[in-house]
C-alpha atoms as a PDB file:
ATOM      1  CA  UNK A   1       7.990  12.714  71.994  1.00  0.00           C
ATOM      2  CA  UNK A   2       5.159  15.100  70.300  1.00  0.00           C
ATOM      3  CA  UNK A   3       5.008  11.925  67.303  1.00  0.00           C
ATOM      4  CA  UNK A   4       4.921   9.143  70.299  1.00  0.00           C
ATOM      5  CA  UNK A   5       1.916  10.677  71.621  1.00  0.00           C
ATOM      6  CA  UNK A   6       0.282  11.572  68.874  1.00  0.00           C
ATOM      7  CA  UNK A   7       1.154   7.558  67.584  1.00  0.00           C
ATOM      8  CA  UNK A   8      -0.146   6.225  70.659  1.00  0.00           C
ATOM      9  CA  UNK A   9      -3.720   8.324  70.726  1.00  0.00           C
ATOM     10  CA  UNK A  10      -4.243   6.784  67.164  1.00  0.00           C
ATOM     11  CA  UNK A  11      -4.061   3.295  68.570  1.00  0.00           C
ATOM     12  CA  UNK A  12      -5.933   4.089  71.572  1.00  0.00           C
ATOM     13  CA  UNK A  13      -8.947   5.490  69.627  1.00  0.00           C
ATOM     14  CA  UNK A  14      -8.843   2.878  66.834  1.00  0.00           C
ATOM     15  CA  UNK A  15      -9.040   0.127  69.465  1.00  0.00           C
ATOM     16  CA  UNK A  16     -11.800   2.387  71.121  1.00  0.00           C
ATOM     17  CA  UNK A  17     -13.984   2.177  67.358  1.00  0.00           C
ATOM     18  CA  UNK A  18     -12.741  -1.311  66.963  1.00  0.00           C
ATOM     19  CA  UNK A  19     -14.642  -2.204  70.417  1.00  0.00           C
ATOM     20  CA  UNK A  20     -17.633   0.316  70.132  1.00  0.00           C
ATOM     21  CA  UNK A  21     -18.727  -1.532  66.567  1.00  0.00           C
ATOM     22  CA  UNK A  22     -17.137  -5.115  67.531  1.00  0.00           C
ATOM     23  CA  UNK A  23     -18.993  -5.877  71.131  1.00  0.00           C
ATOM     24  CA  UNK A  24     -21.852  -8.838  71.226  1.00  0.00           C
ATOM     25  CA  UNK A  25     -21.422  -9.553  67.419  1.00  0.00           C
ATOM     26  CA  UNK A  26     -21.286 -13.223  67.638  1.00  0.00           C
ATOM     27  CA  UNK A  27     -18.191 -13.187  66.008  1.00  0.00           C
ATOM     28  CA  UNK A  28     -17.226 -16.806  67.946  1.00  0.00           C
ATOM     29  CA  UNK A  29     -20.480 -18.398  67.321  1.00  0.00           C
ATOM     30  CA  UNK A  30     -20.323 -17.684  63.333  1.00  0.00           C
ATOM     31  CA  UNK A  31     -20.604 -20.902  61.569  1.00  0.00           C
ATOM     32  CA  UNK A  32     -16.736 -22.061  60.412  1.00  0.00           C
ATOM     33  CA  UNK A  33     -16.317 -22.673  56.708  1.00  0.00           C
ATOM     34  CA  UNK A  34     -16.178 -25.309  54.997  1.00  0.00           C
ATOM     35  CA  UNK A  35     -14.176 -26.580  52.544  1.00  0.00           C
ATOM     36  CA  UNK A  36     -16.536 -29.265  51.891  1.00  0.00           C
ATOM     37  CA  UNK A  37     -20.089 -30.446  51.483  1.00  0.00           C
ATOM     38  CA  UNK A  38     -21.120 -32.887  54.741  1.00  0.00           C
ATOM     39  CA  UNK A  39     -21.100 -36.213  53.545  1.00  0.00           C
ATOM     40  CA  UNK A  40     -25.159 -36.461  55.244  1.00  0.00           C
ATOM     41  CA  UNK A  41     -27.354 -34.982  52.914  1.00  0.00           C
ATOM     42  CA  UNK A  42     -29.477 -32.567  54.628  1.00  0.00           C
ATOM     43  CA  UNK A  43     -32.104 -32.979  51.546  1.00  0.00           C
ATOM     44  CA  UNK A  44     -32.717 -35.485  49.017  1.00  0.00           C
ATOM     45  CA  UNK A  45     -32.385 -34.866  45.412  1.00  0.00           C
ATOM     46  CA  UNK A  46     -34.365 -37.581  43.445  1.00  0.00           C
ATOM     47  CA  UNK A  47     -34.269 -36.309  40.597  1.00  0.00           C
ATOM     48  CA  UNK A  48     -31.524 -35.426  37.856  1.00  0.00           C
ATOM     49  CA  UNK A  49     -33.871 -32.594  35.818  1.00  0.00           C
ATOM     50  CA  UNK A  50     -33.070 -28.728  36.225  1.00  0.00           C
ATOM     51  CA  UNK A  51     -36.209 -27.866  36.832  1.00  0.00           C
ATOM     52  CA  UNK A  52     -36.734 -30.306  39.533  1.00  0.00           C
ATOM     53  CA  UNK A  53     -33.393 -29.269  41.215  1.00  0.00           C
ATOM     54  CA  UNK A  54     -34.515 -25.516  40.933  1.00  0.00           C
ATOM     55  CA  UNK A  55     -37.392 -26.203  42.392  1.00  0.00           C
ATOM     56  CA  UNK A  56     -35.914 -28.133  45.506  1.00  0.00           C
ATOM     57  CA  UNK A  57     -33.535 -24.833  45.855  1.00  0.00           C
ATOM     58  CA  UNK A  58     -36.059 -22.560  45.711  1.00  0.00           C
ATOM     59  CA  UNK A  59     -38.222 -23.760  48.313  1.00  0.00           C
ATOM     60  CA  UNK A  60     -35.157 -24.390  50.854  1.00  0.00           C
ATOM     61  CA  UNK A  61     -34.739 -20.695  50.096  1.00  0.00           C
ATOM     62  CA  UNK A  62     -38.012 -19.987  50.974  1.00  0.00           C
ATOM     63  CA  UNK A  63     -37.914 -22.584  54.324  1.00  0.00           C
ATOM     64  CA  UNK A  64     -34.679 -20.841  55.319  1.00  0.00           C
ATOM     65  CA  UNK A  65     -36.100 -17.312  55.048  1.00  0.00           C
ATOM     66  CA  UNK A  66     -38.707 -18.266  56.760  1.00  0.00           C
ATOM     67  CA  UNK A  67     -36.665 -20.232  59.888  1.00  0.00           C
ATOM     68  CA  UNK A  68     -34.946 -16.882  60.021  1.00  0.00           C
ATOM     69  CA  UNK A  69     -38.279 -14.943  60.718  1.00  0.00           C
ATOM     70  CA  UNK A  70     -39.697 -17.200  63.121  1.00  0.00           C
ATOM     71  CA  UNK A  71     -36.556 -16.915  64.982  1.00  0.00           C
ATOM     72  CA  UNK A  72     -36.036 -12.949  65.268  1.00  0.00           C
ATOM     73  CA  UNK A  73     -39.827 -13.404  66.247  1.00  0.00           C
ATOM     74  CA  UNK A  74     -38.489 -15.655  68.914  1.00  0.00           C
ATOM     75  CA  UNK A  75     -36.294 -13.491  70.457  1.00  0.00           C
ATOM     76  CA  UNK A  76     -38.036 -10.311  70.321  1.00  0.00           C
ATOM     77  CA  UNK A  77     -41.132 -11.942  72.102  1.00  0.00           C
ATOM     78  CA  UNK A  78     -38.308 -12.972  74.624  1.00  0.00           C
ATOM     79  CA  UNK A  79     -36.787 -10.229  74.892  1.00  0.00           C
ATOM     80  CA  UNK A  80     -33.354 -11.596  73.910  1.00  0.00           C
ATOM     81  CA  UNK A  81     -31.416  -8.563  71.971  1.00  0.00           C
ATOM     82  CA  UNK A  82     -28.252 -10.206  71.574  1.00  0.00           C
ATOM     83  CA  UNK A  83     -29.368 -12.867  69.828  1.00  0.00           C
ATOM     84  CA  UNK A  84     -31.862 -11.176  68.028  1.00  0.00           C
ATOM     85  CA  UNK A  85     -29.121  -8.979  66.417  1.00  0.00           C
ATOM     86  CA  UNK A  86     -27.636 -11.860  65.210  1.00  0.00           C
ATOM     87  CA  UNK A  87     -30.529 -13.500  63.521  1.00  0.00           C
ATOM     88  CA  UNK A  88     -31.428  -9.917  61.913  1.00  0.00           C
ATOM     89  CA  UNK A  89     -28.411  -9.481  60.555  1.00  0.00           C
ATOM     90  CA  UNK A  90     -28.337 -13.188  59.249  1.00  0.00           C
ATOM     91  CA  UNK A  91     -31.774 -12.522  57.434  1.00  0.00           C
ATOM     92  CA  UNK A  92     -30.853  -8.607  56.061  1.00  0.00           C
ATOM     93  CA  UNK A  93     -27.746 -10.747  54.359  1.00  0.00           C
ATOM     94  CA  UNK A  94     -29.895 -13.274  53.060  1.00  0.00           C
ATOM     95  CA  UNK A  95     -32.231 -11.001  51.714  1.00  0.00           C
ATOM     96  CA  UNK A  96     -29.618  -8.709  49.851  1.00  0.00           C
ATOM     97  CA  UNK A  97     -28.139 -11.906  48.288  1.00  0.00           C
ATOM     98  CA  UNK A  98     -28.290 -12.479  44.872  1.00  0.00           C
ATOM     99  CA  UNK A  99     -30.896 -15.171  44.380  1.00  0.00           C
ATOM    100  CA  UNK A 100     -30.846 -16.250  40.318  1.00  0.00           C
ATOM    101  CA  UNK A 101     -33.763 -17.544  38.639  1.00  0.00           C
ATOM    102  CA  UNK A 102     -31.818 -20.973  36.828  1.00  0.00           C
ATOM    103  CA  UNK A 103     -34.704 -21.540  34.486  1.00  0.00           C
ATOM    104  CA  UNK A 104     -34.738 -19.353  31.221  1.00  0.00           C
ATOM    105  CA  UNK A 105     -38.249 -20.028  30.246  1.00  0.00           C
ATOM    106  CA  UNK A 106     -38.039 -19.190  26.768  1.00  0.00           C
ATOM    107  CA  UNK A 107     -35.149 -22.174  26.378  1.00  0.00           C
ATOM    108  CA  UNK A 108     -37.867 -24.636  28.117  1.00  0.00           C
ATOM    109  CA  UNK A 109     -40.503 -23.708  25.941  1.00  0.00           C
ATOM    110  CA  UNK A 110     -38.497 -24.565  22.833  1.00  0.00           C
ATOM    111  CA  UNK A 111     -38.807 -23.185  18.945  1.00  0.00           C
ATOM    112  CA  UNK A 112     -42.080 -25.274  17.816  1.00  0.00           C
ATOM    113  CA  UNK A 113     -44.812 -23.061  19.744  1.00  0.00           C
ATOM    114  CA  UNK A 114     -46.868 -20.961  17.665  1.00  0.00           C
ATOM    115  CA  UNK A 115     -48.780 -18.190  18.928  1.00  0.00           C
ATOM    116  CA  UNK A 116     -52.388 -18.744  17.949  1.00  0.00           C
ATOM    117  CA  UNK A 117     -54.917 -18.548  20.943  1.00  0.00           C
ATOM    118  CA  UNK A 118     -56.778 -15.802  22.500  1.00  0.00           C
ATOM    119  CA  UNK A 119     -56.768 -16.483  25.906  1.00  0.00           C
ATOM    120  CA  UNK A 120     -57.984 -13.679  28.563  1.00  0.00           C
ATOM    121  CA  UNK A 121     -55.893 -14.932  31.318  1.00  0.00           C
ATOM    122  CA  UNK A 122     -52.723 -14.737  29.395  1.00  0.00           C
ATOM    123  CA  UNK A 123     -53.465 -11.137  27.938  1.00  0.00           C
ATOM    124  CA  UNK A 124     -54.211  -9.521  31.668  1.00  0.00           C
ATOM    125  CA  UNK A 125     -50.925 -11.186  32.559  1.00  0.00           C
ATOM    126  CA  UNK A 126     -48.510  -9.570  29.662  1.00  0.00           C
ATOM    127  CA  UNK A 127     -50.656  -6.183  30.125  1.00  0.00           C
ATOM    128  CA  UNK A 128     -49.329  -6.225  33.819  1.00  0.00           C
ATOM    129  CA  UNK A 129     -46.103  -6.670  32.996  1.00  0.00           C
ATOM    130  CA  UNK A 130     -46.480  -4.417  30.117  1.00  0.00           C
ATOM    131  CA  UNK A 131     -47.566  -1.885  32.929  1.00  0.00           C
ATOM    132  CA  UNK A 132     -45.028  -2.569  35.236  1.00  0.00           C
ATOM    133  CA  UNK A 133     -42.000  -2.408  32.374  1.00  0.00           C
ATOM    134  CA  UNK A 134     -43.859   1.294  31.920  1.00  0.00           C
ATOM    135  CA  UNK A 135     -44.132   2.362  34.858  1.00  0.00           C
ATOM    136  CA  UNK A 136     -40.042   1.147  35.618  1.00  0.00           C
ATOM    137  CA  UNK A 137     -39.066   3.641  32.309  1.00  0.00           C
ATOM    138  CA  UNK A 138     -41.460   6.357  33.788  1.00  0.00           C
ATOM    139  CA  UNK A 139     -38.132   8.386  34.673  1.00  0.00           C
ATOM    140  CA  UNK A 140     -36.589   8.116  30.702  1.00  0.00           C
ATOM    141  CA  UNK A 141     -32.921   8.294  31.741  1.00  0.00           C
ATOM    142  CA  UNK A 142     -32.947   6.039  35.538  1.00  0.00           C
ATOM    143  CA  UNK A 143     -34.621   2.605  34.777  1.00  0.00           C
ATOM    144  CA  UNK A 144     -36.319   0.753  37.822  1.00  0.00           C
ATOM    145  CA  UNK A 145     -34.684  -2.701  37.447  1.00  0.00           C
ATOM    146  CA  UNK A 146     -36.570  -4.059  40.521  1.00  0.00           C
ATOM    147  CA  UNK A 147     -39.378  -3.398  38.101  1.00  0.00           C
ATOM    148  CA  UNK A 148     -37.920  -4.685  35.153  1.00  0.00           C
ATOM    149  CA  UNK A 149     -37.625  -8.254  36.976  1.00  0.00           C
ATOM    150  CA  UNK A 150     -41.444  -8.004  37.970  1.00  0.00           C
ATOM    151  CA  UNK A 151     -42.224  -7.220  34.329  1.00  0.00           C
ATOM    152  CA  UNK A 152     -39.750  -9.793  33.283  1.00  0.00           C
ATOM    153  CA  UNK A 153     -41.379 -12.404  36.020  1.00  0.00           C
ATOM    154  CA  UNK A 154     -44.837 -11.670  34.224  1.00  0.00           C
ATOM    155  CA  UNK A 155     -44.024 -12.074  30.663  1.00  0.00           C
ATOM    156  CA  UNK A 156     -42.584 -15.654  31.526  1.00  0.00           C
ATOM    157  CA  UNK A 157     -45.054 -16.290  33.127  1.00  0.00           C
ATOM    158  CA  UNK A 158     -47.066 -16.320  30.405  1.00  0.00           C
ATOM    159  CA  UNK A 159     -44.942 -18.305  28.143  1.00  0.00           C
ATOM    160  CA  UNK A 160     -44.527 -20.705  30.690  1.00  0.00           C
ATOM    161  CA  UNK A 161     -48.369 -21.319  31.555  1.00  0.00           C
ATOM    162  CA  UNK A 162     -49.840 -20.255  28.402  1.00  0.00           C
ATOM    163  CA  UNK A 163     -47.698 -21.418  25.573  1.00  0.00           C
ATOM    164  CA  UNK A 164     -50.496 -21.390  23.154  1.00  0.00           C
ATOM    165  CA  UNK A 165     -51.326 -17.488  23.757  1.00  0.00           C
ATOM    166  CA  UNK A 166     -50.765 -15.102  20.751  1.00  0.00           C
ATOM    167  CA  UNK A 167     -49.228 -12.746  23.092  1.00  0.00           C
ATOM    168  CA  UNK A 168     -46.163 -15.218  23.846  1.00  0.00           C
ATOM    169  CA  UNK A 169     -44.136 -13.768  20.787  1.00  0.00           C
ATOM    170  CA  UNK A 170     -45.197 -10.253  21.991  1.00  0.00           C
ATOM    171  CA  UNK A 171     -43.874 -11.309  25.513  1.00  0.00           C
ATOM    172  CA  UNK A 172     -41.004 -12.869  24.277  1.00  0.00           C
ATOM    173  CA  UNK A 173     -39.706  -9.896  22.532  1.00  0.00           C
ATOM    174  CA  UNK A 174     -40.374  -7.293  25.893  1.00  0.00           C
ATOM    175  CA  UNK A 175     -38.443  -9.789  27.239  1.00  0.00           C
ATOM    176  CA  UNK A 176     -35.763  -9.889  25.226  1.00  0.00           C
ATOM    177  CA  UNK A 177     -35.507  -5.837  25.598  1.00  0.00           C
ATOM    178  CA  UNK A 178     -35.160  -6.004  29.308  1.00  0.00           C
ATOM    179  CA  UNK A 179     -32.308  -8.628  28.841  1.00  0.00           C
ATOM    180  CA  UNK A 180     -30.472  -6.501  26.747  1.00  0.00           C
ATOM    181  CA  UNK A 181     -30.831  -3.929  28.783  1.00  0.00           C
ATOM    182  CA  UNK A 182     -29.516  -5.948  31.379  1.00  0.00           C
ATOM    183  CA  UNK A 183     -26.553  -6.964  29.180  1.00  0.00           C
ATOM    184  CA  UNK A 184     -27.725 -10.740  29.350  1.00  0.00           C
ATOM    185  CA  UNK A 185     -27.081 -10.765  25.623  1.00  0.00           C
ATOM    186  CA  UNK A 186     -26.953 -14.423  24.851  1.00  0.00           C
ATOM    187  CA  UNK A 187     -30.424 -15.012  26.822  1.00  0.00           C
ATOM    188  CA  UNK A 188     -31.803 -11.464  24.925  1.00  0.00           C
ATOM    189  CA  UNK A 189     -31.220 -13.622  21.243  1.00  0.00           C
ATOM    190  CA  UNK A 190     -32.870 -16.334  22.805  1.00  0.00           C
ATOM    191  CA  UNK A 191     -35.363 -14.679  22.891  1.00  0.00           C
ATOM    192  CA  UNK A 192     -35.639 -12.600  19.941  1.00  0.00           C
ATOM    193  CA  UNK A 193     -35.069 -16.160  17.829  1.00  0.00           C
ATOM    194  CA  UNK A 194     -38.431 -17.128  19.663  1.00  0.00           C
ATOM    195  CA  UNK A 195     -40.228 -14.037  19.096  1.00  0.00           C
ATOM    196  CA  UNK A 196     -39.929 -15.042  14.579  1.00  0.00           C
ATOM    197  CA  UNK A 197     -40.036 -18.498  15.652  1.00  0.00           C
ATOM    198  CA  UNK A 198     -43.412 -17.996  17.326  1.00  0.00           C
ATOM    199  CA  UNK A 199     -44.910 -16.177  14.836  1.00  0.00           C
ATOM    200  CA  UNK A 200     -42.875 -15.509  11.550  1.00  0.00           C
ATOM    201  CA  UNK A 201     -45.175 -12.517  10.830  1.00  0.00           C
ATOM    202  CA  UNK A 202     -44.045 -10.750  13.666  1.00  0.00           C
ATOM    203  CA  UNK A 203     -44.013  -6.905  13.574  1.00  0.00           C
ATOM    204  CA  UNK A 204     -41.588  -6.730  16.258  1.00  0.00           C
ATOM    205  CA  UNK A 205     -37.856  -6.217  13.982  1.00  0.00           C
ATOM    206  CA  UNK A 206     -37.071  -9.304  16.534  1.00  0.00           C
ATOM    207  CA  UNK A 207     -34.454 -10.610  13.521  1.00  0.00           C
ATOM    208  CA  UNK A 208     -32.973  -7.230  13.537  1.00  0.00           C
ATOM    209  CA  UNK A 209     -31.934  -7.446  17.058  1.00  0.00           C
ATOM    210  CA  UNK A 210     -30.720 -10.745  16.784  1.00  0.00           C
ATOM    211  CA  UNK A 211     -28.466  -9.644  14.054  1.00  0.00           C
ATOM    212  CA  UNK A 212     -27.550  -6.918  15.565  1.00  0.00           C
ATOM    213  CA  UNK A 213     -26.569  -8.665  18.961  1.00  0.00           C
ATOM    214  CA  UNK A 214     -24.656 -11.342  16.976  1.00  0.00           C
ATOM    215  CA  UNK A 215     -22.857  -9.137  15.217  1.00  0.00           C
ATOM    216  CA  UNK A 216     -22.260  -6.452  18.628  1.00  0.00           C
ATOM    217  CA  UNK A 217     -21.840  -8.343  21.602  1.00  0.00           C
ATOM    218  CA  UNK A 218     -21.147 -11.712  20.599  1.00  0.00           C
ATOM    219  CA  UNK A 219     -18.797 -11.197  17.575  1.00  0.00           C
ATOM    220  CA  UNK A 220     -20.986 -14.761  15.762  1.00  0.00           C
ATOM    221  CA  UNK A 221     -20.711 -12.906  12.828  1.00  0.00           C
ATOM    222  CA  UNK A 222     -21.799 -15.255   9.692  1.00  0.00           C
ATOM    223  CA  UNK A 223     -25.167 -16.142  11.739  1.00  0.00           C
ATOM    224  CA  UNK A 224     -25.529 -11.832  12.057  1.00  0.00           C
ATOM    225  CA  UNK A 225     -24.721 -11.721   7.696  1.00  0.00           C
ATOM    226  CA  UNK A 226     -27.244 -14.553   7.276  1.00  0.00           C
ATOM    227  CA  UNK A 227     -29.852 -12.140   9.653  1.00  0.00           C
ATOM    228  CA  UNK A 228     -29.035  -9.026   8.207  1.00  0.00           C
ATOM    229  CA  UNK A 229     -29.638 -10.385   4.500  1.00  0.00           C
ATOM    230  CA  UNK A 230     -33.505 -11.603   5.456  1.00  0.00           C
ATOM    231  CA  UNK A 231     -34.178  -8.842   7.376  1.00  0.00           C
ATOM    232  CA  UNK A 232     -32.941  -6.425   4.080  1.00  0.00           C
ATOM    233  CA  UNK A 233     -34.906  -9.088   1.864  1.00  0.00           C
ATOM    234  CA  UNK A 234     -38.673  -8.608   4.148  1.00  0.00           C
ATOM    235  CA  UNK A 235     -38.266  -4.812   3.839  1.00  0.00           C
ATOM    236  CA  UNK A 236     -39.751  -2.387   5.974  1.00  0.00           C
ATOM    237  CA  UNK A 237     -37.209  -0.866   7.859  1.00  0.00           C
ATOM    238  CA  UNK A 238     -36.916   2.682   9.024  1.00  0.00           C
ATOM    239  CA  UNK A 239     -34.713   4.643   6.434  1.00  0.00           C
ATOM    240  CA  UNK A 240     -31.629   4.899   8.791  1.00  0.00           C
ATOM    241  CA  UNK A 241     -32.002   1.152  10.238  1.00  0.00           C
ATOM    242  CA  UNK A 242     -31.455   0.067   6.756  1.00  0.00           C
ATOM    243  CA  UNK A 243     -28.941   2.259   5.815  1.00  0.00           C
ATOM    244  CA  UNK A 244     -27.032   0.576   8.954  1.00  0.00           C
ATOM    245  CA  UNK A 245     -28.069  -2.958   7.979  1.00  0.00           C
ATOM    246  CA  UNK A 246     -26.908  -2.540   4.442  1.00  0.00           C
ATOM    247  CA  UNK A 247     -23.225  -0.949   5.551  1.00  0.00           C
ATOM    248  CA  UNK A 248     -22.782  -4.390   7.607  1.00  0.00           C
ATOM    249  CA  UNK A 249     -23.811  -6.472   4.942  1.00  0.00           C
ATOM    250  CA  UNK A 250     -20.764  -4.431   2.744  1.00  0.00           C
ATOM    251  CA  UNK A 251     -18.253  -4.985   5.356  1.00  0.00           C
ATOM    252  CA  UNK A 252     -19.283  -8.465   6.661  1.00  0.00           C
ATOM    253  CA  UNK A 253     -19.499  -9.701   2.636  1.00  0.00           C
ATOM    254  CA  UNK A 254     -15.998  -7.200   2.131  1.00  0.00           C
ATOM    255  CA  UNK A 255     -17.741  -5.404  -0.297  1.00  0.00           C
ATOM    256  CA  UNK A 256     -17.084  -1.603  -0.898  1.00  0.00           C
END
């Protein structure tokens, strides 16, 4: 009898917390998914280039943030709470969604740029991100990544407006840093291969952490011999960084 009870209270109260966080939620006028795209296109894509697409995207992201806002304005100045839950809620989910940035500038910008011009623009640019990536590694151990982005946002920036600047190698490799700190490995080579491409007298050991992320993360192991063997042939390397660099070498040639 005592377990009856006791059985029956738990369904009473969970149907009590059920209701309490359940009531006016919308829950019938939420949008049904679909399996498919409609067949009326809502925009029109005239174009078949990325960038072009990305664009498109990222202003409908923009319009629909901003459709969103005008409407919780809507129904606050009305007065209207129920609805006005919904459309918060709608625009706290859309702006906790991840949102990529498609273009990887330093893939647009290609190998051939070389980094030759002084240009004052470009250098207050880098210097903010340089500032921001900084001030996001201020704590030593707990990185800012909201921070990282910005500084990553600024250094692409410059390659992508300024692709004559001499700081675009300099970007390029802080860039490549925060990727591989982000574990975006493949994109972090990219651009360390730009950063000696850029300018081949780089001071940045950008061809060491190619190698090294060849050879690491993405196991592409004759390009990370080939690296290895010119960075060992330029010189210059700390006394322990070369003491690693030569032990690959040995066991990537299978030499003892």
């Amino acid at each position: 009898m005592a377990k009856r009870i006791l059985t029956l209270s738990l369904v009473v109260l969970l149907n009590v917390i059920v209701g309490c966080n359940g009531v006016d939620r919308g829950e019938g006028q939420v949008l049904a998914t679909r399996e498919n795209t409609p067949k009326t296109a809502v925009i029109k894509i005239v174009t078949d280039r990325e960038t072009d697409i990305v664009e498109q995207v990222v202003t409908n992201r923009l319009a629909y943030k901003q459709g969103l806002e005008a409407l919780s304005e809507y129904y606050k100045r009305t007065g209207n709470s129920l609805k006005l839950s919904w459309a918060n809620r709608e625009l706290k989910a859309l702006n906790t969604m991840v949102q990529y940035q498609y273009i990887i500038e330093a893939n647009v910008a290609g190998p051939e740029l070389k980094a030759s011009d002084t240009i004052t623009l470009a250098d207050y640019i880098y210097q903010d991100g340089v500032r921001a990536e900084d001030k996001a590694k201020a704590l030593l151990i707990i990185q800012d990544d909201n921070l990282l982005r910005t500084a990553l946002g600024r250094y692409n920036h410059v390659i992508r407006k300024y692709p004559t600047s001499d700081k675009i190698d300099d970007a390029a490799y802080r860039a490549g840093r925060i990727y591989e700190h982000f574990k975006d490995y493949s994109i972090a080579l990219l651009y360390y291969q730009r950063t000696y491409q850029w300018d081949p007298q780089t001071p940045y050991p950008a061809k060491y952490r190619a190698a090294y992320i060849l050879d690491e993360h993405l196991y592409r192991r004759d390009e990370a011999l080939e690296l290895y063997q010119q960075v060992l042939e330029k010189g210059g390397l700390l006394p322990k960084r070369k003491e690693f660099v030569e032990e690959r070498v040995r066991v990537l040639t299978g030499k003892k």
